[in-house]
N, C-alpha and C. Protein backbone atom coordinates (compact mmCIF):
# COMPACT_ATOMS: atom_id res chain seq x y z
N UNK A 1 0.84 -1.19 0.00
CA UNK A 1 0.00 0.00 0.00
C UNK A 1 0.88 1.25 0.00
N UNK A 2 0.64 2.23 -0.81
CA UNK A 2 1.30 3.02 -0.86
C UNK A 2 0.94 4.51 -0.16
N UNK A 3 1.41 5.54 0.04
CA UNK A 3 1.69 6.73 1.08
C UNK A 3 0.25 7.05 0.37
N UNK A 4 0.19 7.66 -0.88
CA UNK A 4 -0.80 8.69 -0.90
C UNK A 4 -2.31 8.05 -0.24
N UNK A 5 -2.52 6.45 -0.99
CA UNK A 5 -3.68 5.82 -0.43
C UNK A 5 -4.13 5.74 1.13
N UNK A 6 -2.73 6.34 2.06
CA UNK A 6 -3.21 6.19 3.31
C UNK A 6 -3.63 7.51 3.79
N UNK A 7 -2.86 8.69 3.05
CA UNK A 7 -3.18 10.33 3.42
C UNK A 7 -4.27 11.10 3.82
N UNK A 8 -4.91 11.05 4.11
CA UNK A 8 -6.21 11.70 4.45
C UNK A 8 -6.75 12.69 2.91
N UNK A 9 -8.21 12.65 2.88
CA UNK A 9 -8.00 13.82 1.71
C UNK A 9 -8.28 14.71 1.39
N UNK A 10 -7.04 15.37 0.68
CA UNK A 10 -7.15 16.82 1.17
C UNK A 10 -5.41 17.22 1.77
N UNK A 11 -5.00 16.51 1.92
CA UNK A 11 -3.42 16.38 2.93
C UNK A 11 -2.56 16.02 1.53
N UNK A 12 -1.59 16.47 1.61
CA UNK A 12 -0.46 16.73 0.54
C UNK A 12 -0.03 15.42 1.01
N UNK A 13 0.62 14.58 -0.23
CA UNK A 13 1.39 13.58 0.06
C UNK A 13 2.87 13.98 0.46
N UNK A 14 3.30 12.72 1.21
CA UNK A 14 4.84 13.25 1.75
C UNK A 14 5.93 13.41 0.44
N UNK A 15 5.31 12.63 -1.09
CA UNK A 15 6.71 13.09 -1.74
C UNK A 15 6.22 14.35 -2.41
N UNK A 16 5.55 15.02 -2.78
CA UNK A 16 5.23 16.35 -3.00
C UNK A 16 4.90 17.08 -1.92
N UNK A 17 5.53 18.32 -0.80
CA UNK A 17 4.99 18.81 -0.18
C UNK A 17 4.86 19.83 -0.84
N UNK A 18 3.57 20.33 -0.40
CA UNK A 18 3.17 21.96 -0.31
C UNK A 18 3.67 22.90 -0.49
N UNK A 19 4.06 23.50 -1.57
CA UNK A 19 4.93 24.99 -1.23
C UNK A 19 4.58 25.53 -1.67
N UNK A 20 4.35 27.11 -1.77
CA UNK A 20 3.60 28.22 -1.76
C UNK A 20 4.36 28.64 -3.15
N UNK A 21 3.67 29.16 -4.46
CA UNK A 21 4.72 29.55 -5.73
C UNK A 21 5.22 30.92 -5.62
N UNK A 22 6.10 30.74 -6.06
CA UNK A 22 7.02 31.98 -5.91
C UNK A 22 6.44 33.04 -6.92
N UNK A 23 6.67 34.11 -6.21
CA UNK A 23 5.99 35.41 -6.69
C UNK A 23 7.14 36.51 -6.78
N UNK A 24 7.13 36.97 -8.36
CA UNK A 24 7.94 37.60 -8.65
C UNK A 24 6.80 38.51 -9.52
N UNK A 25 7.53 40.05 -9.74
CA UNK A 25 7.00 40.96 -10.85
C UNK A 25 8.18 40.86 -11.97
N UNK A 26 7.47 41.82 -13.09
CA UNK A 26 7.71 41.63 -14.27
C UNK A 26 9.71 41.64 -14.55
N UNK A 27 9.97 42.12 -13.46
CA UNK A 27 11.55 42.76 -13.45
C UNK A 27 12.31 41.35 -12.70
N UNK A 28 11.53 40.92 -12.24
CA UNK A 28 12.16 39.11 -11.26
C UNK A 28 12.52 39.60 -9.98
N UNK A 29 11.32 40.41 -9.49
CA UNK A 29 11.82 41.41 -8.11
C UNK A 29 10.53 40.72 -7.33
N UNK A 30 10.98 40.51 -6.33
CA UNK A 30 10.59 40.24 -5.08
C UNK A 30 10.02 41.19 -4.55
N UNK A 31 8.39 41.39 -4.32
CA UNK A 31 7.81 42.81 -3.00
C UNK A 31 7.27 42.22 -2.07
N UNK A 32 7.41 43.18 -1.32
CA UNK A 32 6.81 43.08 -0.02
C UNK A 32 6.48 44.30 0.66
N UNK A 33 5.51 44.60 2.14
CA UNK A 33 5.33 45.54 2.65
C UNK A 33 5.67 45.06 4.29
N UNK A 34 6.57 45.94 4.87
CA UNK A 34 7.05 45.65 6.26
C UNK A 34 6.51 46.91 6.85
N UNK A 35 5.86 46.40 8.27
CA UNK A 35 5.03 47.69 9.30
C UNK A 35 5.60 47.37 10.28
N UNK A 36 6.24 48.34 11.40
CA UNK A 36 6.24 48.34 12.79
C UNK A 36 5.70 49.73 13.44
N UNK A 37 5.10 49.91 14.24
CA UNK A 37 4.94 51.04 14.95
C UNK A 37 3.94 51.89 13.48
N UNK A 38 5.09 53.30 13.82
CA UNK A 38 3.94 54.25 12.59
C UNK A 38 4.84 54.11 11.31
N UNK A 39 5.47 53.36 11.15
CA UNK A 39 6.44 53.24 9.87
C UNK A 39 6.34 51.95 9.00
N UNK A 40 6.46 52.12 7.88
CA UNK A 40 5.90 51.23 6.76
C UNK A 40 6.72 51.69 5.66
N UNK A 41 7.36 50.34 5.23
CA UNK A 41 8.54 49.97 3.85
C UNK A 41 8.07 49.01 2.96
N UNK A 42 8.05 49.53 1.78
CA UNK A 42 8.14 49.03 1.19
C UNK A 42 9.49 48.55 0.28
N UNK A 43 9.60 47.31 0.02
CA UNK A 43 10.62 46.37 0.11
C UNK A 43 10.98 45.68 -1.80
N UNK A 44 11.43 45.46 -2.35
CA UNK A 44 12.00 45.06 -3.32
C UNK A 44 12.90 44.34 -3.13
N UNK A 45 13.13 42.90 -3.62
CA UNK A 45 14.26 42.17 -3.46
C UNK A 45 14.55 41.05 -4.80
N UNK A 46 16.19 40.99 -4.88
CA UNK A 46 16.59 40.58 -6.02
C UNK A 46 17.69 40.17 -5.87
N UNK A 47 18.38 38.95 -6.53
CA UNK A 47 19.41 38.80 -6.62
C UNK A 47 20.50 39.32 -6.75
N UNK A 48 22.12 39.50 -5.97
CA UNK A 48 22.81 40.61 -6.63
C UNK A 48 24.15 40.15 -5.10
N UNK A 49 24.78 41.12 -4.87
CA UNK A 49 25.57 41.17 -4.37
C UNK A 49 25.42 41.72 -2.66
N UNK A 50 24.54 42.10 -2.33
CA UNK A 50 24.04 42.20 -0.97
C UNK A 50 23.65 43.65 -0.64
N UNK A 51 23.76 44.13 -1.37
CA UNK A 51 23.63 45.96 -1.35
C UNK A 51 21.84 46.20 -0.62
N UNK A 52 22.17 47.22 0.44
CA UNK A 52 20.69 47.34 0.77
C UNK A 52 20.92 48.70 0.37
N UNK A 53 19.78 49.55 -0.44
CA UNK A 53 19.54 50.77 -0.47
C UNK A 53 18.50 51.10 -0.04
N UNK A 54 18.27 52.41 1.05
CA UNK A 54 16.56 52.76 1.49
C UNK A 54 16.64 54.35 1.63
N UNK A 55 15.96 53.88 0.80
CA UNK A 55 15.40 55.97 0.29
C UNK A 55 16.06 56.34 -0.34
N UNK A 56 17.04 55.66 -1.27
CA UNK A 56 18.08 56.13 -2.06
C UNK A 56 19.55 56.09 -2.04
N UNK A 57 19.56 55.98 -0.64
CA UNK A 57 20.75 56.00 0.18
C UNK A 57 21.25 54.57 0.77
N UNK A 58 22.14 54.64 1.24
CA UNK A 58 22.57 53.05 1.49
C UNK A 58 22.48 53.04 2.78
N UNK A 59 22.43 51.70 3.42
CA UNK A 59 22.06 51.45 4.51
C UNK A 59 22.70 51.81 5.70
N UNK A 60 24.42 52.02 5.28
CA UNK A 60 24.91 52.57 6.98
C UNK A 60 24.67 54.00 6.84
N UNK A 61 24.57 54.81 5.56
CA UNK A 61 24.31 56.03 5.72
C UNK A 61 22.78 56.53 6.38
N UNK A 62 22.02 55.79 6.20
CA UNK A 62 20.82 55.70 6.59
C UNK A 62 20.40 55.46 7.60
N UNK A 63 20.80 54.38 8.23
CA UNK A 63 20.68 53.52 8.91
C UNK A 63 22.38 53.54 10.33
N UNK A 64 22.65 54.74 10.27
CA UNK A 64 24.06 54.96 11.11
C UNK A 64 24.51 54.05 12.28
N UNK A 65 23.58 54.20 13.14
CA UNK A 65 23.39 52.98 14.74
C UNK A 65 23.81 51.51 14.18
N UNK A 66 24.51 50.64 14.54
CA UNK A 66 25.12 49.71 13.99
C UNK A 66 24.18 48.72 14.40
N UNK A 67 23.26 48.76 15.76
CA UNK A 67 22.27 47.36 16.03
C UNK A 67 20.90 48.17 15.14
N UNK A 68 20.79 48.90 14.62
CA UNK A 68 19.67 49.14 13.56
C UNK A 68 20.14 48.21 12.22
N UNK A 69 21.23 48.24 11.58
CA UNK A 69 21.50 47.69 10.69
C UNK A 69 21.94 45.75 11.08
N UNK A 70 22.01 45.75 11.84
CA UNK A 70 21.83 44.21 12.97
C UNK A 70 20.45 44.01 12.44
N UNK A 71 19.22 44.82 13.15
CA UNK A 71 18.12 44.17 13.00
C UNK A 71 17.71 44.12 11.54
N UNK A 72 18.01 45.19 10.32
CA UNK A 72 17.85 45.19 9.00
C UNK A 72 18.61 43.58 8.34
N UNK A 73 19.71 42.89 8.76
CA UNK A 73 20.43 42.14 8.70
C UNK A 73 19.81 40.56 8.77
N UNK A 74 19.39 41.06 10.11
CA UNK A 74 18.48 39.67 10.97
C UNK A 74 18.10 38.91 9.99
N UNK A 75 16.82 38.81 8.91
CA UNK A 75 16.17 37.41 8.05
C UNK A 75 17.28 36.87 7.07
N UNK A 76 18.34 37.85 6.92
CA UNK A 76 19.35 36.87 5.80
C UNK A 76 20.13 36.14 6.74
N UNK A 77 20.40 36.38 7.70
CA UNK A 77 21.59 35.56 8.63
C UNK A 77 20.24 34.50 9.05
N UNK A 78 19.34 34.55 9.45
CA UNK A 78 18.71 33.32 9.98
C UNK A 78 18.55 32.43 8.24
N UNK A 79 18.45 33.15 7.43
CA UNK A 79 18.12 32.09 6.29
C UNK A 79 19.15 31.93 5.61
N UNK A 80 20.39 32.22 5.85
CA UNK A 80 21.61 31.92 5.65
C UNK A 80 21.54 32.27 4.30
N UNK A 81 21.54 33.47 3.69
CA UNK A 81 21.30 33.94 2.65
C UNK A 81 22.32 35.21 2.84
N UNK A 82 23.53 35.96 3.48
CA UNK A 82 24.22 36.93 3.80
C UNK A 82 25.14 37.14 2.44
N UNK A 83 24.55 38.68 1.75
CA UNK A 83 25.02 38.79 0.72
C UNK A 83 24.96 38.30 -0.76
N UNK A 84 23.75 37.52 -0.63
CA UNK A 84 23.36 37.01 -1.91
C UNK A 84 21.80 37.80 -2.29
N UNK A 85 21.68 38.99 -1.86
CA UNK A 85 20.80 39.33 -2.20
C UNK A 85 20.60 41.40 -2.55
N UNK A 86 20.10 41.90 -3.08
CA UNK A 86 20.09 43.33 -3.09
C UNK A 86 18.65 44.14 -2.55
N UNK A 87 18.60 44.43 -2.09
CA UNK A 87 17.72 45.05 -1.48
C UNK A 87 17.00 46.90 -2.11
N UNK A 88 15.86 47.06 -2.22
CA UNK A 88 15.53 48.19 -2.83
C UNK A 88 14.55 49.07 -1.80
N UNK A 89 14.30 49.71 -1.06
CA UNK A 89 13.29 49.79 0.31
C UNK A 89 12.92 51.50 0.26
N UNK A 90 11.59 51.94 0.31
CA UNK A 90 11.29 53.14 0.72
C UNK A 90 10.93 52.92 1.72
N UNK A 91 10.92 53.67 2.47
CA UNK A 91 10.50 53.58 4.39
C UNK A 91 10.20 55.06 4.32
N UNK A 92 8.90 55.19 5.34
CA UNK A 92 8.17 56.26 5.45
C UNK A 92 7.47 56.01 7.07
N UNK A 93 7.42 57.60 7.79
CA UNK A 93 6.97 57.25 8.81
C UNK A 93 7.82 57.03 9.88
N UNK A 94 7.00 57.06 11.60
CA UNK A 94 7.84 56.69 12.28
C UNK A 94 9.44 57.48 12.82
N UNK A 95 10.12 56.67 13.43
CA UNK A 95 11.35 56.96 13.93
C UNK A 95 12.32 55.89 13.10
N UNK A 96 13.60 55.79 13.24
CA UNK A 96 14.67 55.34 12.90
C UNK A 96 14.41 53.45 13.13
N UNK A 97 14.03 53.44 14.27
CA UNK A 97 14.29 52.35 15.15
C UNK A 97 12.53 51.35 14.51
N UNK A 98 11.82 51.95 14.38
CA UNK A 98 10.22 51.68 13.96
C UNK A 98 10.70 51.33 12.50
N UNK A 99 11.75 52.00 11.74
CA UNK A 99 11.78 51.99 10.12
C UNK A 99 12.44 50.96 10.18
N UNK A 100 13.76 50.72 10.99
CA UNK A 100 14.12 49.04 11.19
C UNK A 100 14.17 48.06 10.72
N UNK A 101 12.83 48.49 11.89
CA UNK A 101 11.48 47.12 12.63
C UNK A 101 11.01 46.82 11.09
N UNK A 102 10.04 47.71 10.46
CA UNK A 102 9.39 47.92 9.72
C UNK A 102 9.75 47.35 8.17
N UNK A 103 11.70 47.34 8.02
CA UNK A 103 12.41 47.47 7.12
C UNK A 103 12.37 45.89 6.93
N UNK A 104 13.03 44.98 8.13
CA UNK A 104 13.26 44.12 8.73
C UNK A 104 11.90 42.81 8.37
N UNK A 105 10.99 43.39 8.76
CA UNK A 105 9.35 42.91 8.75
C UNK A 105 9.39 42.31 6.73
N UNK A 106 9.96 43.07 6.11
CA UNK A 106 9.73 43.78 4.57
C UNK A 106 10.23 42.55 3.99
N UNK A 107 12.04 42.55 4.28
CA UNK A 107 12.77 41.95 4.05
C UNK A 107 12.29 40.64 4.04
N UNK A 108 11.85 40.19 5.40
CA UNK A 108 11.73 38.18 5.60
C UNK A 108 10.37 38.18 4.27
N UNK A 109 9.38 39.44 4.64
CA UNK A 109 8.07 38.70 3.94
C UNK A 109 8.99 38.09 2.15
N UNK A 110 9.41 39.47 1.57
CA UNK A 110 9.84 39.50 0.21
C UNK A 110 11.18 38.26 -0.30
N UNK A 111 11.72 37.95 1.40
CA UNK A 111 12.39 36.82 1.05
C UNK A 111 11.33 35.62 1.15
N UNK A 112 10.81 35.03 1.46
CA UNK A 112 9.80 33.91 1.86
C UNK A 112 9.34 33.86 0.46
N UNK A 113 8.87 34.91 -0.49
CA UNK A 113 8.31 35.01 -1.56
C UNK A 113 9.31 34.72 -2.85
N UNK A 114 10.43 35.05 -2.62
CA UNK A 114 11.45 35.04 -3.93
C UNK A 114 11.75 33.32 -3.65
N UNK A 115 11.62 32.85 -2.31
CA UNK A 115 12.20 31.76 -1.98
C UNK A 115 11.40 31.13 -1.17
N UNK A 116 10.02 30.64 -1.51
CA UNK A 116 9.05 29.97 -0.16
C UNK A 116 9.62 28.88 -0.06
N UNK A 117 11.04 28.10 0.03
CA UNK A 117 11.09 27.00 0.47
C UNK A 117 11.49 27.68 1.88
N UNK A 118 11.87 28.72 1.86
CA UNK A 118 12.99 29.91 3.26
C UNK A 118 11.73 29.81 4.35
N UNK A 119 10.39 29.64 3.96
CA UNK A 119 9.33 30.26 4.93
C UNK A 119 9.15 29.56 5.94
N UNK A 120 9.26 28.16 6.25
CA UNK A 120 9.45 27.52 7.37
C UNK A 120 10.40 27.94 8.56
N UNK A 121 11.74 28.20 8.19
CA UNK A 121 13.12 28.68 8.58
C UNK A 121 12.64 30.05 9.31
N UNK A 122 12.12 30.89 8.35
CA UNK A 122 12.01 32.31 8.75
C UNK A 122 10.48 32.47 9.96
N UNK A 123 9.69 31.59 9.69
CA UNK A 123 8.49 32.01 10.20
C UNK A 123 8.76 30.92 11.83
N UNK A 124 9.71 30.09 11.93
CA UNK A 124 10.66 29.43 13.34
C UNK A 124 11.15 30.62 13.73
N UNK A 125 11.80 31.77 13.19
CA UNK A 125 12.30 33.04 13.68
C UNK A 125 11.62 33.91 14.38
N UNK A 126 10.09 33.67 14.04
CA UNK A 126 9.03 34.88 14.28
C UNK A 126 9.51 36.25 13.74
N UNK A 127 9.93 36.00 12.04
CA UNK A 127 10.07 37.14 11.23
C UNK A 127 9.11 37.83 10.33
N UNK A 128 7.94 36.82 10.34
CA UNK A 128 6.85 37.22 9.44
C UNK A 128 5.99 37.93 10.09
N UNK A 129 5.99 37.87 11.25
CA UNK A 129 4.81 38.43 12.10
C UNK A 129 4.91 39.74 12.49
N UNK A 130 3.81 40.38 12.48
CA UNK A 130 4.24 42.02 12.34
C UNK A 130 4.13 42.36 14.09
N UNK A 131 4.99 43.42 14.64
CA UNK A 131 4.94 43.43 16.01
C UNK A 131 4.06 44.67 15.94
N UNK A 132 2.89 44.16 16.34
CA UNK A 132 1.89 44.91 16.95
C UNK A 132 2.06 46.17 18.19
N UNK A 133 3.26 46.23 18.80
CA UNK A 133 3.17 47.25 19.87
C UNK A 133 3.00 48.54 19.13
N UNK A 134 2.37 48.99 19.66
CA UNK A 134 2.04 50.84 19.39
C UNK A 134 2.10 51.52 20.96
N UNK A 135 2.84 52.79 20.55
CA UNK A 135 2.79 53.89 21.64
C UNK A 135 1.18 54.04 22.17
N UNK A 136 1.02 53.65 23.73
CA UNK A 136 0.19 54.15 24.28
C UNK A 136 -0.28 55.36 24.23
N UNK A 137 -1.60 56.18 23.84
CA UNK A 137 -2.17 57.63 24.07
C UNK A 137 -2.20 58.30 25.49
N UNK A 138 -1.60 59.40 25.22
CA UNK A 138 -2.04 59.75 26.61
C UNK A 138 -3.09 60.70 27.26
N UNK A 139 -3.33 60.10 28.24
CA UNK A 139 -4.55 60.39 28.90
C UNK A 139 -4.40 61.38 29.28
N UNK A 140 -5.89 62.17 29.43
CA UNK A 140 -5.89 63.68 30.14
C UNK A 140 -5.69 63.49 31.61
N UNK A 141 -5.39 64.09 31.90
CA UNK A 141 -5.09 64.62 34.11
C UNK A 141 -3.79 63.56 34.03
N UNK A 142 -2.84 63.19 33.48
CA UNK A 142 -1.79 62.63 33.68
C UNK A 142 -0.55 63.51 32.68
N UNK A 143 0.77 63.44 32.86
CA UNK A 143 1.39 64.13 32.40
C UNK A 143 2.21 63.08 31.09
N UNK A 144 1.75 61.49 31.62
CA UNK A 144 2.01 60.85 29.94
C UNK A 144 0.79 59.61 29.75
N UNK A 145 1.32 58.49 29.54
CA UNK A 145 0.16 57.65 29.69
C UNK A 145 -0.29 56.99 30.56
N UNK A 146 1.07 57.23 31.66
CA UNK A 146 0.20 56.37 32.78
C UNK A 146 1.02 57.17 33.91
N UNK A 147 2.31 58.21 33.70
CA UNK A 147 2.77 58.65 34.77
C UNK A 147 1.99 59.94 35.31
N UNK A 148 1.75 60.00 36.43
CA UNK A 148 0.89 60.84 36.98
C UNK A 148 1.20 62.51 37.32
N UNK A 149 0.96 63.15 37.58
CA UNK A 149 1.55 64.55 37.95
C UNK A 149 1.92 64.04 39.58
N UNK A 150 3.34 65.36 39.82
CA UNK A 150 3.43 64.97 41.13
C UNK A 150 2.97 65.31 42.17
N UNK A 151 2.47 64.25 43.02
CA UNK A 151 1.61 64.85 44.22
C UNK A 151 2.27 65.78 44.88
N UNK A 152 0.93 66.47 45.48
CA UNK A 152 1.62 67.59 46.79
C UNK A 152 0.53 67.58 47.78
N UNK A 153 1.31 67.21 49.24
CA UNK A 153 0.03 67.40 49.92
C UNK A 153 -0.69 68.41 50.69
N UNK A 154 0.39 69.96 50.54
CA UNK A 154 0.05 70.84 51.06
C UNK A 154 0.55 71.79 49.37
């Protein structure tokens, strides 16, 4: 008896698994959209020599703080992909550290896509998942969102 006849159906057999087809535009570019906080990149990715450019500019010029360009870094070192790839990114919004996040977010989706065999690897990282924290609002009669004015009792 053979594998597929026992598979449930509906369930991919074990010698064909499942993989998601790769999605490229007309140029053989890889997109994606990366969000953290109030900042949002959009992402382009392509084969090449490892060059990240965002906003025009290259990434340590951009990107100066050396663990900002760490976290921009992060999905090629987990997918062991360092330098085999070029990077194209507008980032808008936000702070430095949110554009990152945001940059970072861009990168794994648009790699997973040029390469969905990577998406298992990357999504074990918790690189696909967008980090939901947002700056708390702050409330009236307090002086931020939760720190209070200082008492006085006379």
């Amino acid at each position: 008896m053979s594998l597929e006849t026992l598979a449930a159906p509906g369930m991919p057999s074990a010698e064909s698994p499942a993989t998601r087809p790769q999605v490229l535009d007309a140029l053989g570019r890889a997109y994606a959209t990366g969000r953290r906080k109030d900042a949002v990149a959009r992402v382009w990715l392509k084969p090449g020599s490892g060059r990240i450019t965002v906003n025009g500019r290259d990434q340590t010029e951009y990107f100066a703080r050396p663990t900002l360009r760490l976290i921009i870094n992060q999905p090629f070192q987990v997918a062991d992909r360092e330098g085999q790839y070029d990077v194209v990114a507008t980032v808008s919004g936000g702070g430095l550290s949110g554009q990152a996040g945001a940059l970072k977010h861009g990168i794994a989706q648009a790699l997973t896509r040029y390469e969905p065999a990577l998406r298992p690897v990357v999504k074990a990282a918790g690189l696909l998942t967008r980090d939901s924290r947002v700056v708390e609002r702050k409330k009236y009669g307090r002086r931020k969102a939760r720190r209070s004015f200082q008492f006085s009792k006379r």
